[in-house]
N, C-alpha and C. Protein backbone atom coordinates (compact mmCIF):
# COMPACT_ATOMS: atom_id res chain seq x y z
N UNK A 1 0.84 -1.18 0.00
CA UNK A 1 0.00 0.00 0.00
C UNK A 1 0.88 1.25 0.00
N UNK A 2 0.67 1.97 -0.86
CA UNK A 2 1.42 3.38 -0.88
C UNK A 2 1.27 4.21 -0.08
N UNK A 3 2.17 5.13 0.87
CA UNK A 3 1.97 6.58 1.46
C UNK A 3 0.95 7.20 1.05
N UNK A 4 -0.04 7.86 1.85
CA UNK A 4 -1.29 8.71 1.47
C UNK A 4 -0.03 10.09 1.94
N UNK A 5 -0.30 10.89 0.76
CA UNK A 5 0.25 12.12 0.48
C UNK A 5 -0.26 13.37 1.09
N UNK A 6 0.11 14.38 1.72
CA UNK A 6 -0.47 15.67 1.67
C UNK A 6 -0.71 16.71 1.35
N UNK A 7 -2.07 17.11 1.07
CA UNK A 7 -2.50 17.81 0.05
C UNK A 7 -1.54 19.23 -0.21
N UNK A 8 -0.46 19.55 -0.60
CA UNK A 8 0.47 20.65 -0.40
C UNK A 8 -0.66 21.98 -0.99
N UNK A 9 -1.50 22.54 -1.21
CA UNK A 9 -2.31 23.33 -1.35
C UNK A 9 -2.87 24.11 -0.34
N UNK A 10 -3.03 23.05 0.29
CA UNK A 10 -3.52 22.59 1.78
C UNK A 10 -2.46 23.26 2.71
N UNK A 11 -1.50 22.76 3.02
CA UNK A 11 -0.79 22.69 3.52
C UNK A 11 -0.12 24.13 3.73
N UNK A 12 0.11 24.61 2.60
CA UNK A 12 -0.13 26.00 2.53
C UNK A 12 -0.13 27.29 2.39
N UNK A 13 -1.95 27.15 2.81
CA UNK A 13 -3.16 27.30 3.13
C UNK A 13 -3.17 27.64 5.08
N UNK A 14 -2.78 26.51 5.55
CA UNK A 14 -3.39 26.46 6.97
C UNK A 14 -2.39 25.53 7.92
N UNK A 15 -2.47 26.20 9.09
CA UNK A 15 -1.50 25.57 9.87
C UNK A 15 -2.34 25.04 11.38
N UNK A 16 -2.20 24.14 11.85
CA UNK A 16 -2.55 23.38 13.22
C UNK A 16 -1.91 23.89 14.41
N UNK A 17 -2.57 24.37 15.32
CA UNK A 17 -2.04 25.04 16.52
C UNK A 17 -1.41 23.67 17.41
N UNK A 18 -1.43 23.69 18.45
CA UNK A 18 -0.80 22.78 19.14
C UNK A 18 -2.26 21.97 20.10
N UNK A 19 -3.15 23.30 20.06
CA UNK A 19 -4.30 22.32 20.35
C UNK A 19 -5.25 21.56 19.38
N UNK A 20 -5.04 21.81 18.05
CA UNK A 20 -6.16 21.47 17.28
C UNK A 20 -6.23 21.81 16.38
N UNK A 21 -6.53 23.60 16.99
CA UNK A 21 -7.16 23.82 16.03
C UNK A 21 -6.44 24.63 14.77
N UNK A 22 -7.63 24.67 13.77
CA UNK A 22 -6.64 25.28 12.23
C UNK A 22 -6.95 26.57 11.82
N UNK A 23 -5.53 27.14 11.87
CA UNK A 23 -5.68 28.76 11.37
C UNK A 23 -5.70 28.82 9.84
N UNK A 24 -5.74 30.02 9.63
CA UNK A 24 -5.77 30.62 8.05
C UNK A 24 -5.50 31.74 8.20
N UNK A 25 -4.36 32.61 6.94
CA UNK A 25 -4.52 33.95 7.15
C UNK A 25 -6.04 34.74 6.19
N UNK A 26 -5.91 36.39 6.04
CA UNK A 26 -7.20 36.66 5.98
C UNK A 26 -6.56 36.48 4.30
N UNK A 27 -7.57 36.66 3.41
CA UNK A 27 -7.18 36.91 1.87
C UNK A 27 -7.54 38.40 1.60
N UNK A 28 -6.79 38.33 0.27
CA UNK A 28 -6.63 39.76 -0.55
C UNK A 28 -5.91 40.68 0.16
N UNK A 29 -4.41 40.34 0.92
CA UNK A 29 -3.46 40.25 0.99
C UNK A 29 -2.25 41.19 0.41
N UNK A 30 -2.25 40.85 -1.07
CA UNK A 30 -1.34 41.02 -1.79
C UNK A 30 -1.48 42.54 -2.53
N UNK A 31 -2.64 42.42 -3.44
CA UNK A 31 -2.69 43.59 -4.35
C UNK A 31 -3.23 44.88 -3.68
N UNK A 32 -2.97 45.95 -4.25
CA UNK A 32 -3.53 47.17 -4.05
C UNK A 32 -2.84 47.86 -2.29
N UNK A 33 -2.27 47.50 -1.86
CA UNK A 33 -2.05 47.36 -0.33
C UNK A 33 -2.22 49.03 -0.03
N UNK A 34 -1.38 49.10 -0.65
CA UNK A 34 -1.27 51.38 -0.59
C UNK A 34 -2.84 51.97 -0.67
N UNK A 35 -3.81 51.15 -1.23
CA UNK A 35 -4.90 51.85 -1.21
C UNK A 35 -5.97 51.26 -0.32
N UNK A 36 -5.21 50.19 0.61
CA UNK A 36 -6.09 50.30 1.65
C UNK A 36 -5.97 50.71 2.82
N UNK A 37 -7.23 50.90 3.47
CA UNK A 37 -6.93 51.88 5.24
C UNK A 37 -5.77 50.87 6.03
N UNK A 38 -5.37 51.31 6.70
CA UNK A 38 -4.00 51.35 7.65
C UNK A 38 -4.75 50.36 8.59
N UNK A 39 -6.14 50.11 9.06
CA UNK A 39 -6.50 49.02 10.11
C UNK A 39 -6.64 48.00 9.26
N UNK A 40 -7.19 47.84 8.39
CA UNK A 40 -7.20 46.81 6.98
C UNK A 40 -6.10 46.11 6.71
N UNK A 41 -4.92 46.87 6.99
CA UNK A 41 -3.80 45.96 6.43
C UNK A 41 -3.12 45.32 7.44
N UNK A 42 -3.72 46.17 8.60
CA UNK A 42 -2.87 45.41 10.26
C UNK A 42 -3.45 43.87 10.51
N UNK A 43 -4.68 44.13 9.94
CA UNK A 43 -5.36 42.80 10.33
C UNK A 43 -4.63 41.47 9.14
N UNK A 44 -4.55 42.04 8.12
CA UNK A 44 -3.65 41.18 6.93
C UNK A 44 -2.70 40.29 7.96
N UNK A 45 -2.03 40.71 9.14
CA UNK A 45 -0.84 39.83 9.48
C UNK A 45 -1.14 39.11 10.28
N UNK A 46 -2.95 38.59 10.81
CA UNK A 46 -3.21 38.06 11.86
C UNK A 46 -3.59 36.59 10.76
N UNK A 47 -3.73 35.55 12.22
CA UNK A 47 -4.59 34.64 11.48
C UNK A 47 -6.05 34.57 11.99
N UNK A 48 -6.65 33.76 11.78
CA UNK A 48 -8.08 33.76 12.07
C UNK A 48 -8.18 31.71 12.27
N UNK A 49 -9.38 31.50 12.98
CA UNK A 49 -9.73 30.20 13.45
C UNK A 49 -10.65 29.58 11.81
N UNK A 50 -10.54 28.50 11.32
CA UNK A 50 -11.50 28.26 10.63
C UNK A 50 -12.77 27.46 10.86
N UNK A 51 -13.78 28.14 9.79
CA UNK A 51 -14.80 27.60 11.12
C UNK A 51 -15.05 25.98 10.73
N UNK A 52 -16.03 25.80 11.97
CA UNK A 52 -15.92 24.50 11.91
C UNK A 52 -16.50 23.73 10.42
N UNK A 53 -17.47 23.89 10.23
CA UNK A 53 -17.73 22.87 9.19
C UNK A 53 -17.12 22.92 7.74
N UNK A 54 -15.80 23.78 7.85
CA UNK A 54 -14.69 23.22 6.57
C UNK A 54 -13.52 22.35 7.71
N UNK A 55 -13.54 22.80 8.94
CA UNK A 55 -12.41 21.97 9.75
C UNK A 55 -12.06 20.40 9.26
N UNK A 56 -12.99 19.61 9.14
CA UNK A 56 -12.69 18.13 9.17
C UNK A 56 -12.19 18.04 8.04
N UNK A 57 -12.53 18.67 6.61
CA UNK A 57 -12.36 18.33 5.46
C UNK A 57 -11.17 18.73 5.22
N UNK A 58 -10.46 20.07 6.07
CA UNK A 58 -9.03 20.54 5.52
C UNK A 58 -8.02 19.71 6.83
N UNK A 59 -9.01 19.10 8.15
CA UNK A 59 -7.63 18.23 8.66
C UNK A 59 -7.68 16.86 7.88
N UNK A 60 -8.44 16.41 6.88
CA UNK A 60 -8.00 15.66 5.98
C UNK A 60 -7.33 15.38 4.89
N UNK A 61 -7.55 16.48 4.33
CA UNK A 61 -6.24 16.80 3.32
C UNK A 61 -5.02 17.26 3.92
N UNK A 62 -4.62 17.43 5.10
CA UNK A 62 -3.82 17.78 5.82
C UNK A 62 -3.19 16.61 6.25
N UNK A 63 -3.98 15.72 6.66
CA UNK A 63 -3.39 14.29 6.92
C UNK A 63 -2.92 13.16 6.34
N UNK A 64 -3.40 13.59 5.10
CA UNK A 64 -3.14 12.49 3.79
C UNK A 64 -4.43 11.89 3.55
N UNK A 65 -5.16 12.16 3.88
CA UNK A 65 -6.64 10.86 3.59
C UNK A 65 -7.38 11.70 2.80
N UNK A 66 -7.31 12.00 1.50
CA UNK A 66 -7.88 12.84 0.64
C UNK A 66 -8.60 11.78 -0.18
């Protein structure tokens, strides 16, 4: 039986805290940055919790069982 692989898309995408659970940063990120407000872009460097009912499906592609 072969290694089940992980989804590198995935991977990332989102990272596993030490309790569980899975972050994400925010999107739209990249472009335009100069033309957005100054609290807008502070928040760009945080992550955020994802909610639950994508949770199981991205700690599965995370785990290899895709």
């Amino acid at each position: 039986m072969p290694k089940l692989k992980t989804h590198k898309g995935t991977a990332a995408r989102f990272r596993v805290t030490g309790g569980g659970k899975i972050m994400r940063m925010y999107g739209s990120r990249n472009n335009f940055r100069r033309k957005k407000r100054k609290p807008v872009t502070v928040l760009f460097g945080r992550t955020v919790e994802v909610a639950p009912a994508f949770a199981s499906r991205i700690k599965h592609r995370l785990a290899g069982s895709d």
